[in-house]
Protein backbone atom coordinates (compact mmCIF):
# COMPACT_ATOMS: atom_id res chain seq x y z
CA UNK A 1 212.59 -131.51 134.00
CA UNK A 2 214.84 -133.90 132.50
CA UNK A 3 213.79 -136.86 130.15
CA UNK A 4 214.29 -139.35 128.38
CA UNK A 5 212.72 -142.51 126.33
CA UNK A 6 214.57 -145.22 125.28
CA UNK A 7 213.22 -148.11 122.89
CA UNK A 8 214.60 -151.87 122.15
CA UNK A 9 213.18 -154.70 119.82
CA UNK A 10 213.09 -158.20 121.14
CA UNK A 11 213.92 -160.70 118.70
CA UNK A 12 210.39 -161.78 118.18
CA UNK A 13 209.91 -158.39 117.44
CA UNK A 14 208.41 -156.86 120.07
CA UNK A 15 209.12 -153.42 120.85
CA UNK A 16 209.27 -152.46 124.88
CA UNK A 17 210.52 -149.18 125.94
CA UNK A 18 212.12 -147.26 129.36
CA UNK A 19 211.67 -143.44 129.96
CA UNK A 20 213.00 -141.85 133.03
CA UNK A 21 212.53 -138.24 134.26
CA UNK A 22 213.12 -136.16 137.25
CA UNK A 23 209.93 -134.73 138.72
CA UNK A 24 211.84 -130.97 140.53
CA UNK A 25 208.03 -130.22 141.89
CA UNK A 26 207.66 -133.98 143.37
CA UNK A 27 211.22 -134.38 144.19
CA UNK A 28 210.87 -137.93 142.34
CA UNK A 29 213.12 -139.62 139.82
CA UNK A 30 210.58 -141.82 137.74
CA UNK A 31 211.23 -144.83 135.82
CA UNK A 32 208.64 -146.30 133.24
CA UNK A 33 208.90 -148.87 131.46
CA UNK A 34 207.22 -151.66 129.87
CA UNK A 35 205.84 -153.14 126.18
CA UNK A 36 204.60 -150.47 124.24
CA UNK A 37 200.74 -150.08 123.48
CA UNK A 38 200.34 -151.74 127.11
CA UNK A 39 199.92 -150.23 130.23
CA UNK A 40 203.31 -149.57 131.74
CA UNK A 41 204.89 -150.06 135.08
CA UNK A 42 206.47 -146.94 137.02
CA UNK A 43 209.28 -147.07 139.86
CA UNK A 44 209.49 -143.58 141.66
CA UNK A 45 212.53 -142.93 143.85
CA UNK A 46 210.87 -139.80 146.46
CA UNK A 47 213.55 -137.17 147.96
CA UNK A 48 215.92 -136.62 145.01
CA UNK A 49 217.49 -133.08 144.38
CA UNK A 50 219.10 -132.34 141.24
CA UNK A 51 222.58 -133.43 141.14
CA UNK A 52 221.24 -136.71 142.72
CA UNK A 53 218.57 -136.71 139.60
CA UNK A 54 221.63 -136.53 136.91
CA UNK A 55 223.62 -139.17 138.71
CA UNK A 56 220.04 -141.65 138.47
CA UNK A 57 219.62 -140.41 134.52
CA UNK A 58 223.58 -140.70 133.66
CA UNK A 59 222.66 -144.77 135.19
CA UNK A 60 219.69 -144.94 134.01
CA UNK A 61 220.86 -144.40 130.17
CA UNK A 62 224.12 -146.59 130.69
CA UNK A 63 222.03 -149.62 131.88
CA UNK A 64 219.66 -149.29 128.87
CA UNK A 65 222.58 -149.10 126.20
CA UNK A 66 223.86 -152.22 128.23
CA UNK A 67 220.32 -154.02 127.60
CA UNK A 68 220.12 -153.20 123.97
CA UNK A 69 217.89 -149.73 124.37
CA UNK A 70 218.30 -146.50 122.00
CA UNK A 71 216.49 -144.05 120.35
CA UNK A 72 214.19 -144.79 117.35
CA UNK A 73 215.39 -143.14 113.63
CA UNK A 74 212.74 -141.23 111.69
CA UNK A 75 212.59 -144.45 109.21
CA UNK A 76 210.81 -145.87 112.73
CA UNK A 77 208.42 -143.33 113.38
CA UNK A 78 204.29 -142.17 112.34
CA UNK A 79 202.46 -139.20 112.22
CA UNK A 80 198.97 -139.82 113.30
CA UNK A 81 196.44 -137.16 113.26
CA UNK A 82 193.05 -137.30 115.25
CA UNK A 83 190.44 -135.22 112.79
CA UNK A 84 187.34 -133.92 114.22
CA UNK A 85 185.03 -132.68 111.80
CA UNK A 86 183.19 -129.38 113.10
CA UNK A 87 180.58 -126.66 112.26
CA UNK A 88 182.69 -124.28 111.88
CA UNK A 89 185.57 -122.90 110.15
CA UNK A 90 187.11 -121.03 112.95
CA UNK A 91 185.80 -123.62 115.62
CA UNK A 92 183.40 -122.29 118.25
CA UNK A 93 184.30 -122.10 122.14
CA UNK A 94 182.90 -125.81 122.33
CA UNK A 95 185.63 -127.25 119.89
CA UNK A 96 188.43 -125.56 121.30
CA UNK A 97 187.24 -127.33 124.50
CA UNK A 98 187.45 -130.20 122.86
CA UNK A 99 190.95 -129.65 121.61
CA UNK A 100 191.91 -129.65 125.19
CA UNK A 101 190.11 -132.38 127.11
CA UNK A 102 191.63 -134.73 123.74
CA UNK A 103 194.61 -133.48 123.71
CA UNK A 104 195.39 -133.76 127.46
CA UNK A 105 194.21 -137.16 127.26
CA UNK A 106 195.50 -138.43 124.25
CA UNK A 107 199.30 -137.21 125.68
CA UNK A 108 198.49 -139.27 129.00
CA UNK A 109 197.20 -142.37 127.24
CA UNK A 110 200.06 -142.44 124.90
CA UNK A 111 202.87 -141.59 127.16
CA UNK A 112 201.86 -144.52 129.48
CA UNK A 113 201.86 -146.86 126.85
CA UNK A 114 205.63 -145.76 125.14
CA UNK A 115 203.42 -145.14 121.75
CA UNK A 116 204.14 -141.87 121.57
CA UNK A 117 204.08 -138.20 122.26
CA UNK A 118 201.31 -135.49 120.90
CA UNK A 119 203.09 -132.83 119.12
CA UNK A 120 200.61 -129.97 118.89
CA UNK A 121 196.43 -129.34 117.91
CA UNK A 122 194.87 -126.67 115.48
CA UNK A 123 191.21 -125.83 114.82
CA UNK A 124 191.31 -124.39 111.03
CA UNK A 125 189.03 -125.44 107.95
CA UNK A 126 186.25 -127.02 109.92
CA UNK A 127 188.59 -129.40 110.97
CA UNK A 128 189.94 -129.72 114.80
CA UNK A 129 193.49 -131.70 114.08
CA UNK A 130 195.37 -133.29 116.83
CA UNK A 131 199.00 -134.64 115.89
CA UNK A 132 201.00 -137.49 117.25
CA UNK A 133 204.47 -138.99 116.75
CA UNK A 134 204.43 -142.58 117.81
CA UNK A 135 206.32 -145.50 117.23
CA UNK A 136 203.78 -148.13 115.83
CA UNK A 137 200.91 -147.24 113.92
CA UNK A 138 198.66 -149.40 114.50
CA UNK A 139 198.76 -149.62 118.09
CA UNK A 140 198.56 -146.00 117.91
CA UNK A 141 195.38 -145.68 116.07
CA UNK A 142 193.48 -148.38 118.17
CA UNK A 143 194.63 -146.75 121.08
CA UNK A 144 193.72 -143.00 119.69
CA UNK A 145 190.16 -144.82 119.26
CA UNK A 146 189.99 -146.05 122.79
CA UNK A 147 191.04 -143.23 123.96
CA UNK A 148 188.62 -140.50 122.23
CA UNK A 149 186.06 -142.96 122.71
CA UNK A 150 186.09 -142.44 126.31
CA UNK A 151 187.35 -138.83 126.85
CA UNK A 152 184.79 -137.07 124.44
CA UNK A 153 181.60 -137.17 122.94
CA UNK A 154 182.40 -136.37 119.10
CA UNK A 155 183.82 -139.73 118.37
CA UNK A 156 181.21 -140.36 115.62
CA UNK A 157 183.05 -137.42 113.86
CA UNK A 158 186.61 -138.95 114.21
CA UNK A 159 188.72 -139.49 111.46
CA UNK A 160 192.50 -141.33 112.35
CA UNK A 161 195.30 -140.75 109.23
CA UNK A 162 198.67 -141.90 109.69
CA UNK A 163 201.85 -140.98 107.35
CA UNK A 164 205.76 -142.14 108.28
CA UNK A 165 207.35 -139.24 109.74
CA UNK A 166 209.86 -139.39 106.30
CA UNK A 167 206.87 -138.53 103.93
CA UNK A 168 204.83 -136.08 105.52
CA UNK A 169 202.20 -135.96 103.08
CA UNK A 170 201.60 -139.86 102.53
CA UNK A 171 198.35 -139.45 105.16
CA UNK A 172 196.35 -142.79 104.22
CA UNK A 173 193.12 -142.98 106.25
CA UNK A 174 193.06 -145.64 109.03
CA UNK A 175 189.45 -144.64 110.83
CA UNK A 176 186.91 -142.37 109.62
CA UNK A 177 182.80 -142.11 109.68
CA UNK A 178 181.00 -144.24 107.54
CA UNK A 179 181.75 -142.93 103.68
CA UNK A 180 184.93 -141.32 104.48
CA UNK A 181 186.70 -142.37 101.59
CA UNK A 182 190.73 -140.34 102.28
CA UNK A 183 192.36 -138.15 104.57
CA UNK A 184 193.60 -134.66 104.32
CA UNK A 185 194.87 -132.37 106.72
């Protein structure tokens, strides 16, 4: 499947983004675009093969470099990691449940919203860690709490920490349970 995300800041300094893809299982080029942390709007083209797919994409990416749309720099970009707290060191089959169902649903509920994409998830310490890159930080983290907040039942044991992408250690704690005082992965 080919992608790609595209990102432009208006001069009042909000930041809207455009991601096309080709959907080989569908047959469907996609388009998605919109402000990011908001629900976007999608345009699907159905019947498209792959040389028509390239031909949309190659358009696609000229039209957004005409309206002012490019990839974000590292300088742009946040880590955020979702922290569960759990029992366990090794996690039992309950929190590696968990580490799917949030996963899967923090991907969908960023993606839609341009804020990001969800790198990976591990389950080591007694802590279940779930880590994003997205593109504004706050947004991120309120939407991370909406999010959890409706896909899972753990959310009292949530902890958000968000570091820029440059300075991988900088996690400062954005959300945590009553008394968390700092954030460590």
């Amino acid at each position: 499947m080919s992608y790609t995300r595209l990102y432009r800041r208006r001069d009042d300094g909000t930041l809207e983004f455009r991601e096309a893809w080709h959907d080989e299982e569908a047959a469907q080029f996609v388009i998605n675009h919109g402000r990011v942390g908001h629900q976007s709007e999608t345009e699907e083209t159905d019947d498209v093969d792959g040389a028509t797919a390239e031909g949309l994409m190659g358009a696609f990416e000229d039209q957004c470099a005409q309206d002012g749309y490019g990839p974000l720099g590292d300088k742009e970009l946040w880590r955020v990691v979702a922290q569960f707290s759990l029992k366990t060191a090794g996690g039992t089959d309950r929190d590696r449940s968990l580490e799917r169902q949030a996963s899967e649903a923090l991907a969908a509920h960023l993606a839609w919203r341009g804020l990001g994409t969800v790198d990976g998830s591990s389950i080591d310490g007694s802590r279940l860690n779930i880590v994003m890159t997205c593109v504004d930080a706050g947004k991120a983290v309120a939407a991370v709490k909406t999010c959890l907040r409706e896909a899972t039942s753990d959310f009292t044991k949530l902890s958000i920490g968000v570091a820029p992408v440059t300075d991988p250690e900088a996690f400062k704690l954005r959300h945590g349970p009553a008394g968390a005082r700092g954030f460590a992965l």
